[in-house]
N, C-alpha and C. Protein backbone atom coordinates (compact mmCIF):
# COMPACT_ATOMS: atom_id res chain seq x y z
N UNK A 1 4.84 -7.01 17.82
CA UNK A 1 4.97 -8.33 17.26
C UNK A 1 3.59 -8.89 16.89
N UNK A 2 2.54 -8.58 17.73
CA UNK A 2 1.17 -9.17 17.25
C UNK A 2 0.66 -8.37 16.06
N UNK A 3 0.91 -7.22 16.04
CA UNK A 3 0.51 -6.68 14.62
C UNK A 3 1.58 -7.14 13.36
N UNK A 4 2.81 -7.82 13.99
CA UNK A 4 3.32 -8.54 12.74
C UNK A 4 2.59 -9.46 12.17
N UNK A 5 2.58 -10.55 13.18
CA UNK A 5 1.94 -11.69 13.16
C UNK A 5 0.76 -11.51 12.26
N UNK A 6 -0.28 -10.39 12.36
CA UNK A 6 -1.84 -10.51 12.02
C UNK A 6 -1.41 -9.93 10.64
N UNK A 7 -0.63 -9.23 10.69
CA UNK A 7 0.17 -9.04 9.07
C UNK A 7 0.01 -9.96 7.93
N UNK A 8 1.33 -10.70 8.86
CA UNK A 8 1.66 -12.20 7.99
C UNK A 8 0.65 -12.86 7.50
N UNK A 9 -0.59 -13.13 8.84
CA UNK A 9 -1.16 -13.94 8.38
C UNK A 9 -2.63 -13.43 7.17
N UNK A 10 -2.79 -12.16 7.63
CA UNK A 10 -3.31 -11.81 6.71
C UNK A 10 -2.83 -12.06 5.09
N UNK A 11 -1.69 -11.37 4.90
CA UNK A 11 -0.86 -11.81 3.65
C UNK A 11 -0.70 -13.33 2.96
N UNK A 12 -1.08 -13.97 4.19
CA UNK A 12 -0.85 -15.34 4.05
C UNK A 12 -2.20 -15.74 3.48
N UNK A 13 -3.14 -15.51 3.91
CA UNK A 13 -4.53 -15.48 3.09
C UNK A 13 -4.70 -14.49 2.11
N UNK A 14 -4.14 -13.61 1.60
CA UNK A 14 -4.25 -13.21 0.09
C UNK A 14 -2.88 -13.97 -0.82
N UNK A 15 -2.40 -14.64 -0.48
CA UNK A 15 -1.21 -15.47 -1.11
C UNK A 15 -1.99 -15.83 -2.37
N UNK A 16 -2.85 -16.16 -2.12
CA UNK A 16 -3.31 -17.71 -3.37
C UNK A 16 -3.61 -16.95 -4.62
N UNK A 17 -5.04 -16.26 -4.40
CA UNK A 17 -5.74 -15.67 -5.39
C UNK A 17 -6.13 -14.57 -5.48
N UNK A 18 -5.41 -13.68 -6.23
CA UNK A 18 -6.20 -12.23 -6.44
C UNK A 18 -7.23 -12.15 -7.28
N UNK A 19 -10.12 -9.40 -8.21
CA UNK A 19 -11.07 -8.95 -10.08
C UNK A 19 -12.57 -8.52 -9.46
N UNK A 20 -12.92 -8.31 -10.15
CA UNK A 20 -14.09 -7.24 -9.87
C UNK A 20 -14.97 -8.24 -9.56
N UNK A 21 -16.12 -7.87 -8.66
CA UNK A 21 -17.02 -8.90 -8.18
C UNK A 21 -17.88 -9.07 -9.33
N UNK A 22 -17.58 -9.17 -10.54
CA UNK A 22 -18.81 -9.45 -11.55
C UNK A 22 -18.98 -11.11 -11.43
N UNK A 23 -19.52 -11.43 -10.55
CA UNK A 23 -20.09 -12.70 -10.84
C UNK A 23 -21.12 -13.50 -11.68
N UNK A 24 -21.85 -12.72 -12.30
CA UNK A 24 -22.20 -13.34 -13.52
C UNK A 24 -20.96 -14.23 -14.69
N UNK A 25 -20.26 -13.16 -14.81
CA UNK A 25 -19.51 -13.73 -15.50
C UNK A 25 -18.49 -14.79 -15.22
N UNK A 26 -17.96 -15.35 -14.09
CA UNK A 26 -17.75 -15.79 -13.72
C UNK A 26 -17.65 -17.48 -14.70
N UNK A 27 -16.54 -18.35 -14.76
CA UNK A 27 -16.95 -19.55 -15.25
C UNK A 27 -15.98 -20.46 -14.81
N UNK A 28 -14.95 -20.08 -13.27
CA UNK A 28 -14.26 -20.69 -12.94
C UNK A 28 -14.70 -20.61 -11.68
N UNK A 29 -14.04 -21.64 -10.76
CA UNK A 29 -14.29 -21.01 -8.93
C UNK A 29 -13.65 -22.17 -8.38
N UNK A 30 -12.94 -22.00 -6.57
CA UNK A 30 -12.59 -22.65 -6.53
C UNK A 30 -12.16 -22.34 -4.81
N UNK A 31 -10.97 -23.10 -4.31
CA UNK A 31 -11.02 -22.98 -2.70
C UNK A 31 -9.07 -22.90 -2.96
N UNK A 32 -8.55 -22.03 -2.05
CA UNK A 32 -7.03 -22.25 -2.11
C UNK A 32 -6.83 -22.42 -0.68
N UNK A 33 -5.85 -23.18 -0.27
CA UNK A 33 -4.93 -22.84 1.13
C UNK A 33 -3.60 -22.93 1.11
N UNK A 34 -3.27 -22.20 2.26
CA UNK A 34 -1.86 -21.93 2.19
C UNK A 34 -1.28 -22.31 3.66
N UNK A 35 0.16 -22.41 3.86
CA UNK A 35 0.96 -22.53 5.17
C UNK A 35 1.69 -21.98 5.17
N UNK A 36 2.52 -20.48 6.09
CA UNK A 36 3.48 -19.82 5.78
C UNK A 36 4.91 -20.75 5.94
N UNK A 37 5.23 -20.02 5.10
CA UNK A 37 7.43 -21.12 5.26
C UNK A 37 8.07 -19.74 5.72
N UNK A 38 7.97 -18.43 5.48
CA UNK A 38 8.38 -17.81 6.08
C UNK A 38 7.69 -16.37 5.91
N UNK A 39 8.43 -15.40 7.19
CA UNK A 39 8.11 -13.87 7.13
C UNK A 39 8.67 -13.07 7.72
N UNK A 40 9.31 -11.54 7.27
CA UNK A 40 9.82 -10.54 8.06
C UNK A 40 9.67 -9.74 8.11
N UNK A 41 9.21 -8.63 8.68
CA UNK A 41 8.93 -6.97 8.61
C UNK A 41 10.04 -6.35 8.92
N UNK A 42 9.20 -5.56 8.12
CA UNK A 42 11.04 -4.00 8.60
C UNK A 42 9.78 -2.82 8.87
N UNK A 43 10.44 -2.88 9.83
CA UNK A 43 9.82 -1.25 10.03
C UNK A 43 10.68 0.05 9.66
N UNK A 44 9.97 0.64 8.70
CA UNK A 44 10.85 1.73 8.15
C UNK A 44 10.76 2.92 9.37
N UNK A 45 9.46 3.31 10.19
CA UNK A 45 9.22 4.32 10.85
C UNK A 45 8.06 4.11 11.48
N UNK A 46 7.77 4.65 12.53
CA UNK A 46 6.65 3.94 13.80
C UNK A 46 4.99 4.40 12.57
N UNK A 47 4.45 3.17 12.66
CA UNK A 47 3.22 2.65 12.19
C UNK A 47 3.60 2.78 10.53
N UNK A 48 4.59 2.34 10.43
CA UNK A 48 5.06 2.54 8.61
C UNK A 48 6.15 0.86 8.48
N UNK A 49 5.38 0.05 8.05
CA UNK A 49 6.26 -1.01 8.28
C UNK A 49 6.14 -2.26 6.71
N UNK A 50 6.65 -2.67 6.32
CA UNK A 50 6.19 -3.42 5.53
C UNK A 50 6.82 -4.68 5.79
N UNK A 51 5.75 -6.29 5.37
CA UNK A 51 5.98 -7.47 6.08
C UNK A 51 6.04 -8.19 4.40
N UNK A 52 7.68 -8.81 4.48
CA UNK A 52 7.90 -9.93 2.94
C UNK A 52 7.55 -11.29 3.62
N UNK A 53 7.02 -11.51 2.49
CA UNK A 53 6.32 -13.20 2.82
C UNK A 53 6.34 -14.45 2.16
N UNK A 54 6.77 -15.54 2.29
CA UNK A 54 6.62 -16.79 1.54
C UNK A 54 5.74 -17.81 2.18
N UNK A 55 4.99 -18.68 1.12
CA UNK A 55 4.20 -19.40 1.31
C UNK A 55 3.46 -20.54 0.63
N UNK A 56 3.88 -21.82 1.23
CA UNK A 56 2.95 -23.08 0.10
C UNK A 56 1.55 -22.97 -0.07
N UNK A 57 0.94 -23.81 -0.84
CA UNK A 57 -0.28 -23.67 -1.06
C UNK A 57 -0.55 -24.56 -2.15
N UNK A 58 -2.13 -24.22 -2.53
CA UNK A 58 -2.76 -25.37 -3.65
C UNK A 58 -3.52 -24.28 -3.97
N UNK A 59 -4.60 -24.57 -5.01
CA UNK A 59 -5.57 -24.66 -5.47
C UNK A 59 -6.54 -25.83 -6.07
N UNK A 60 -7.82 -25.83 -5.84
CA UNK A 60 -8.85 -26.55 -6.35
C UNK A 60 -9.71 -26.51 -7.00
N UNK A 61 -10.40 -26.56 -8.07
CA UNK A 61 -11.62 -26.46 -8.70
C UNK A 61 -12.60 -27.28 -9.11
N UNK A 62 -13.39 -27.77 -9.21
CA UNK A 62 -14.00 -28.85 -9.58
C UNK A 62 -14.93 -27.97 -10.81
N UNK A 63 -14.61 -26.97 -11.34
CA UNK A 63 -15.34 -26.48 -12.79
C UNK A 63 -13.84 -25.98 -13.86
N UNK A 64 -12.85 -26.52 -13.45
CA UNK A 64 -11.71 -25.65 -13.93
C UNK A 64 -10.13 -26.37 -14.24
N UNK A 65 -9.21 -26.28 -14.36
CA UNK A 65 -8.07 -26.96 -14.77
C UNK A 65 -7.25 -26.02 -13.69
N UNK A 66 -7.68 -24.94 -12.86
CA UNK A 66 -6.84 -25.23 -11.40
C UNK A 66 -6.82 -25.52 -9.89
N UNK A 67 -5.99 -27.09 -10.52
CA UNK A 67 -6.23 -27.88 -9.62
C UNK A 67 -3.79 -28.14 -9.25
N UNK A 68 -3.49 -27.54 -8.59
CA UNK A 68 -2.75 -26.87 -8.55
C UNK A 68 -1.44 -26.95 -7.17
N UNK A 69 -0.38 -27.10 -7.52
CA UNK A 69 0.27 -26.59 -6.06
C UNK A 69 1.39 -26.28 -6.15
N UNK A 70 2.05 -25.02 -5.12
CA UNK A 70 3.13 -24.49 -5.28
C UNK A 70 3.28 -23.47 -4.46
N UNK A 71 3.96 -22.23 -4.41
CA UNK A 71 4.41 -21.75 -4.00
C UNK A 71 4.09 -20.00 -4.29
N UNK A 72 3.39 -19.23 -3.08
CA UNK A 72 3.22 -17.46 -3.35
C UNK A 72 4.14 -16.96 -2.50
N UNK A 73 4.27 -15.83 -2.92
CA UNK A 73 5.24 -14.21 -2.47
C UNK A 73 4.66 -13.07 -2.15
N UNK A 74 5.04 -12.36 -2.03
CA UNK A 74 4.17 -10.74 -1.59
C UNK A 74 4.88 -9.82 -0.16
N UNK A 75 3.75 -9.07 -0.43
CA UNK A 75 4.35 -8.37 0.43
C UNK A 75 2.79 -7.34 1.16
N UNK A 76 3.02 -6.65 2.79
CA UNK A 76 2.11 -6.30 2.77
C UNK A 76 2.53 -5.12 3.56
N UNK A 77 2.05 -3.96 2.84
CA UNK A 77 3.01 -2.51 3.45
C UNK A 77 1.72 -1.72 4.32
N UNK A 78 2.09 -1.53 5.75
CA UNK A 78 1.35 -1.18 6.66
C UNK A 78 1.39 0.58 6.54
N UNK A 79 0.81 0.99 5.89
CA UNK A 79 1.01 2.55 5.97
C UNK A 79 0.82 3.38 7.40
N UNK A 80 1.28 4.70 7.26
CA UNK A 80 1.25 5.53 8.47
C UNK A 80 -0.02 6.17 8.85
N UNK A 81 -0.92 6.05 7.98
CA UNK A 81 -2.52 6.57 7.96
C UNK A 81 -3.16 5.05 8.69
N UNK A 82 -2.34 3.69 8.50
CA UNK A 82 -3.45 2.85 9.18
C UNK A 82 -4.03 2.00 8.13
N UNK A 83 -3.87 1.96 6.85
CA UNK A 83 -4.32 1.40 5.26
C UNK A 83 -3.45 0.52 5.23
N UNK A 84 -3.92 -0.86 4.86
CA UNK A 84 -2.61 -1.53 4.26
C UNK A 84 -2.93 -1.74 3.12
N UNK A 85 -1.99 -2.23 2.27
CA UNK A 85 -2.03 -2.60 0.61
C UNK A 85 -0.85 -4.10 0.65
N UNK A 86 -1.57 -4.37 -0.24
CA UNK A 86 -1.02 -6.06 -0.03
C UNK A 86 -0.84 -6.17 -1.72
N UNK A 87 0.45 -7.33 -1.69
CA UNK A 87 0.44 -7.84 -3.81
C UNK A 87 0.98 -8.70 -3.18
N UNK A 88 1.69 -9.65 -4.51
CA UNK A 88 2.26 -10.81 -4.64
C UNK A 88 2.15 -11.55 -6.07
N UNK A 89 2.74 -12.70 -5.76
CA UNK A 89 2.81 -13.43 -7.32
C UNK A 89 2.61 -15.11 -6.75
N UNK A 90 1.84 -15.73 -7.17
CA UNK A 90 2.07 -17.48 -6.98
C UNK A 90 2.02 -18.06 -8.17
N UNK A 91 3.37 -19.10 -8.47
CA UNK A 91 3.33 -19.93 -9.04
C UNK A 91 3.14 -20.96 -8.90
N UNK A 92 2.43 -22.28 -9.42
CA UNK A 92 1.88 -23.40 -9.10
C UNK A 92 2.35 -24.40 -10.75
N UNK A 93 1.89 -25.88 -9.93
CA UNK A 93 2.47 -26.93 -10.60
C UNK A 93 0.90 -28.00 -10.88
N UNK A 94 0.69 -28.30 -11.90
CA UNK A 94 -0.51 -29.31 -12.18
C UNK A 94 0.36 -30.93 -12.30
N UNK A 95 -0.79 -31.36 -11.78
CA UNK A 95 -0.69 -32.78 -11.97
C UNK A 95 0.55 -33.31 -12.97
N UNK A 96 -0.16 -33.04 -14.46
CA UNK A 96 1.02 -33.23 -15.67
C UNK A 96 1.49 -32.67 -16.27
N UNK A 97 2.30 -31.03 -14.92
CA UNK A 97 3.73 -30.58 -15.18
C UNK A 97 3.54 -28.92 -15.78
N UNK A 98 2.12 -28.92 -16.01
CA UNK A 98 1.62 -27.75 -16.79
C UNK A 98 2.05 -26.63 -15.64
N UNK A 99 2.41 -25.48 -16.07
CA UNK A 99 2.34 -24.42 -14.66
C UNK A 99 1.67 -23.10 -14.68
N UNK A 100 1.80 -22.38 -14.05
CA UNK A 100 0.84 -21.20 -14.09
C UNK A 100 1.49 -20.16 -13.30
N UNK A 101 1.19 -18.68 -13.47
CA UNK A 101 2.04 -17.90 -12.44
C UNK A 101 0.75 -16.68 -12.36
N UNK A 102 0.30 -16.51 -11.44
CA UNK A 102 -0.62 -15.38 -11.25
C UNK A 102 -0.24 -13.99 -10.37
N UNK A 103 -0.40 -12.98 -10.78
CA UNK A 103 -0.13 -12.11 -9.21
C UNK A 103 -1.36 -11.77 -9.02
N UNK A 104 -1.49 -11.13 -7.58
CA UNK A 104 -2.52 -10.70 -6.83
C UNK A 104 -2.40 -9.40 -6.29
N UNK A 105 -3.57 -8.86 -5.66
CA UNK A 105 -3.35 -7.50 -4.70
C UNK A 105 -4.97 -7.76 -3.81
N UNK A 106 -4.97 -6.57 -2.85
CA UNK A 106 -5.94 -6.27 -2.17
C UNK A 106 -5.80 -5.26 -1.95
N UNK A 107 -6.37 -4.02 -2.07
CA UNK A 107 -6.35 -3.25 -1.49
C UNK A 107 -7.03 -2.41 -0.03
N UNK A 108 -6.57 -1.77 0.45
CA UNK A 108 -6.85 -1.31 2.00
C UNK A 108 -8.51 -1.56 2.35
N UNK A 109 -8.89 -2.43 3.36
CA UNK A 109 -10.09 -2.26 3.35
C UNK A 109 -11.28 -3.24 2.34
N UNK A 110 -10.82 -3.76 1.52
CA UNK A 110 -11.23 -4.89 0.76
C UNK A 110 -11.80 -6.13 1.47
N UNK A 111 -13.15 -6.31 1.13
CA UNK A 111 -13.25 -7.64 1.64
C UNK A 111 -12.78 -8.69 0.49
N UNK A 112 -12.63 -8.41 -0.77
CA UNK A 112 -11.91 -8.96 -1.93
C UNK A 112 -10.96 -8.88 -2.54
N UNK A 113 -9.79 -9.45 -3.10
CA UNK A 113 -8.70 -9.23 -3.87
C UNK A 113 -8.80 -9.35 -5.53
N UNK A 114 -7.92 -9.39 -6.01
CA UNK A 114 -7.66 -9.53 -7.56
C UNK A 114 -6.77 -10.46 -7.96
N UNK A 115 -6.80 -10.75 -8.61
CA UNK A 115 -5.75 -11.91 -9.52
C UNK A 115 -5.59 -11.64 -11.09
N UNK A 116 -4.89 -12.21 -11.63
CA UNK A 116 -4.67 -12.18 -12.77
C UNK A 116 -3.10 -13.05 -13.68
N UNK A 117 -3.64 -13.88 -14.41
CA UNK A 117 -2.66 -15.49 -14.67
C UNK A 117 -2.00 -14.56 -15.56
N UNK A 118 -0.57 -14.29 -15.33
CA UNK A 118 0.41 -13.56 -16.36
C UNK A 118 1.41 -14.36 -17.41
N UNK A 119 1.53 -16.29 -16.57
CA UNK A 119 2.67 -16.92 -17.35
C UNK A 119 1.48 -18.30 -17.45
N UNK A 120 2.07 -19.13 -18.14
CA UNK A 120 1.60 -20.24 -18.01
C UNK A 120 2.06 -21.50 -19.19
N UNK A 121 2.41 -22.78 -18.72
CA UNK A 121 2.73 -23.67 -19.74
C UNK A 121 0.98 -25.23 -19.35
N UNK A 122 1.43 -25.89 -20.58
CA UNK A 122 0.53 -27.25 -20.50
C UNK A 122 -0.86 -26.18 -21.17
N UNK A 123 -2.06 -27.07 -19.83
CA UNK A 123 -3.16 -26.07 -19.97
C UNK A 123 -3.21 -24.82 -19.73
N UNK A 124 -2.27 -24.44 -18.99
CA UNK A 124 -2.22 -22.85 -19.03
C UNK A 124 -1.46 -22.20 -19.89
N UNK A 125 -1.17 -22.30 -20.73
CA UNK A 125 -0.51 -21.82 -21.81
C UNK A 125 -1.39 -21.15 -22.69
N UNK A 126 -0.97 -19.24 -22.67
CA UNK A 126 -1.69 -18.48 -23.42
C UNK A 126 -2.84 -18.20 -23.30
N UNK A 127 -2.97 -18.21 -21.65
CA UNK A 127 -4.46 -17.96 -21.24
C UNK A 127 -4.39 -16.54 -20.91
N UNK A 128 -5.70 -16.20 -20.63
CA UNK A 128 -5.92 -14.41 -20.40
C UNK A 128 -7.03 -14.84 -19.00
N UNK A 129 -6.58 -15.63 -18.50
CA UNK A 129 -7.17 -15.61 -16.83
C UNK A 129 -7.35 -14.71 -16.02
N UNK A 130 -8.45 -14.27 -14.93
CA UNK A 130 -8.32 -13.38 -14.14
C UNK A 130 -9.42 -13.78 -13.22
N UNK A 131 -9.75 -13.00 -12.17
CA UNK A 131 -10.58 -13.37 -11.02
C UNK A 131 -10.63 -12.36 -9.94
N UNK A 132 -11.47 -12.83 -8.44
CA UNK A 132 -11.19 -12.14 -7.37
C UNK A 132 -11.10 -13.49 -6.30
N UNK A 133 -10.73 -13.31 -5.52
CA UNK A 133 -10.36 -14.08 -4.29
C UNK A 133 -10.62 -13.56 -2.75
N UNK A 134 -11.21 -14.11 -2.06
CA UNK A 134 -11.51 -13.82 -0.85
C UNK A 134 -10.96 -14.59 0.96
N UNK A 135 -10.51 -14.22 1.08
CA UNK A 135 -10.21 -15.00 2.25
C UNK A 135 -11.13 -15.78 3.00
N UNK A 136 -10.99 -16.83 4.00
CA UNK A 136 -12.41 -17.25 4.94
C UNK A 136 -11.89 -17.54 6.11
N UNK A 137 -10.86 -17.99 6.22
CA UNK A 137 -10.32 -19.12 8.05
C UNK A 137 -9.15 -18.78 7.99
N UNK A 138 -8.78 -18.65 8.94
CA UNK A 138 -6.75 -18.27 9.07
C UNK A 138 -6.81 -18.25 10.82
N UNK A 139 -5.86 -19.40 11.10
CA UNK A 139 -5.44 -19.73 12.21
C UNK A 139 -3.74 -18.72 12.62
N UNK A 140 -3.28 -18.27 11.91
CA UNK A 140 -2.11 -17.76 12.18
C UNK A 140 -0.74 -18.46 11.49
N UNK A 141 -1.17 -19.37 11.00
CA UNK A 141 -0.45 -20.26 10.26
C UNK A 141 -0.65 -21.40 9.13
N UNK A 142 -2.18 -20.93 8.46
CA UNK A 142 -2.34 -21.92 7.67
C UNK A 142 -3.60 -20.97 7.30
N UNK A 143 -4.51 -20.65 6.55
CA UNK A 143 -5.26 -20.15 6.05
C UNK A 143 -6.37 -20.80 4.24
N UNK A 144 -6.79 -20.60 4.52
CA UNK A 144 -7.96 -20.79 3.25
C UNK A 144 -8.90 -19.89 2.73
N UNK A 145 -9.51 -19.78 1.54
CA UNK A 145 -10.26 -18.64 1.06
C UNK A 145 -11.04 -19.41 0.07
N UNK A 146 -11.69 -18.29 -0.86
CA UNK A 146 -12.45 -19.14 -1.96
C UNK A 146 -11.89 -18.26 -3.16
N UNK A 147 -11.81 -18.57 -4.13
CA UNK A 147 -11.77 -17.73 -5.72
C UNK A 147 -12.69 -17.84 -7.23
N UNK A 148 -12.86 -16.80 -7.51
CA UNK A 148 -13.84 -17.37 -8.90
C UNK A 148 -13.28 -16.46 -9.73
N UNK A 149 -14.09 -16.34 -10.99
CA UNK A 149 -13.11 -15.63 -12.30
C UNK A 149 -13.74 -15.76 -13.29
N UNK A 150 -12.99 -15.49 -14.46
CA UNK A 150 -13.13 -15.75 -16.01
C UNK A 150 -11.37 -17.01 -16.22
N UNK A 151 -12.17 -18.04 -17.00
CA UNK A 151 -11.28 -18.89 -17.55
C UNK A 151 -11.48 -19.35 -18.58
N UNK A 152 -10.50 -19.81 -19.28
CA UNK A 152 -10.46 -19.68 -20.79
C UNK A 152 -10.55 -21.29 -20.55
């Protein structure tokens, strides 16, 4: 159960924001947090388990138009070697109604994730967004990170 738990909450901090550390390029950045609403693992076979996840959240930017809140998904599959691999998708709601839908990943061992904005209406409409995202604080039930990117 505690390796569920550190699952979840891990997952729960790649929820927000999933890109290559080119920070030069960079012209967005920003802080997300999240609170899990829910989570379950199945264990398919001993140390082979994968944990589905839901979760609120925001985003913030003070160089950027996401400024943001709503709702991520994912999932985080504990392999039998000991690797996990993590994805998901969050969609979010702006101020005046505009929305956005990004998915994410991390892969095993990452101190960084990926993102990348696939839907979007208002200001996000017809953007080619992308980024990396990093985790920072996670209590087991509420978590925060930072994100930066390319934004249109």
């Amino acid at each position: 159960m505690k390796s569920t738990k550190k699952l979840v909450c891990f997952g729960l901090l790649s929820s927000c924001f999933v890109a290559p550390a080119v920070y030069a390029a960079d012209n967005c950045s920003g802080r997300y947090t999240n609170v899990g609403v829910s989570a379950e693992t199945i264990e398919v076979a001993k140390g082979h388990s994968v944990t589905f996840f839901v979760a609120r959240g925001s985003t913030v930017s003070e160089n950027s138009y996401f400024n943001a809140v709503g709702e991520c998904g994912g999932y985080f599959l504990q392999m039998p070697d000991g690797k996990t691999l993590a994805a998901g998708i969050c969609t979010r709601k702006d101020k005046d109604g505009g929305s956005e839908s990004d998915v994410w990943s991390l892969e095993s061992g990452a101190e960084r994730g990926t993102w990348k904005q696939v839907a979007g209406t208002g200001a996000f409409a017809g953007k080619n967004n992308s980024g990396w995202w990093q985790p920072m604080v996670d209590d087991g039930k509420a978590n925060m990170g930072r994100w930066g990117g390319t934004c249109q």
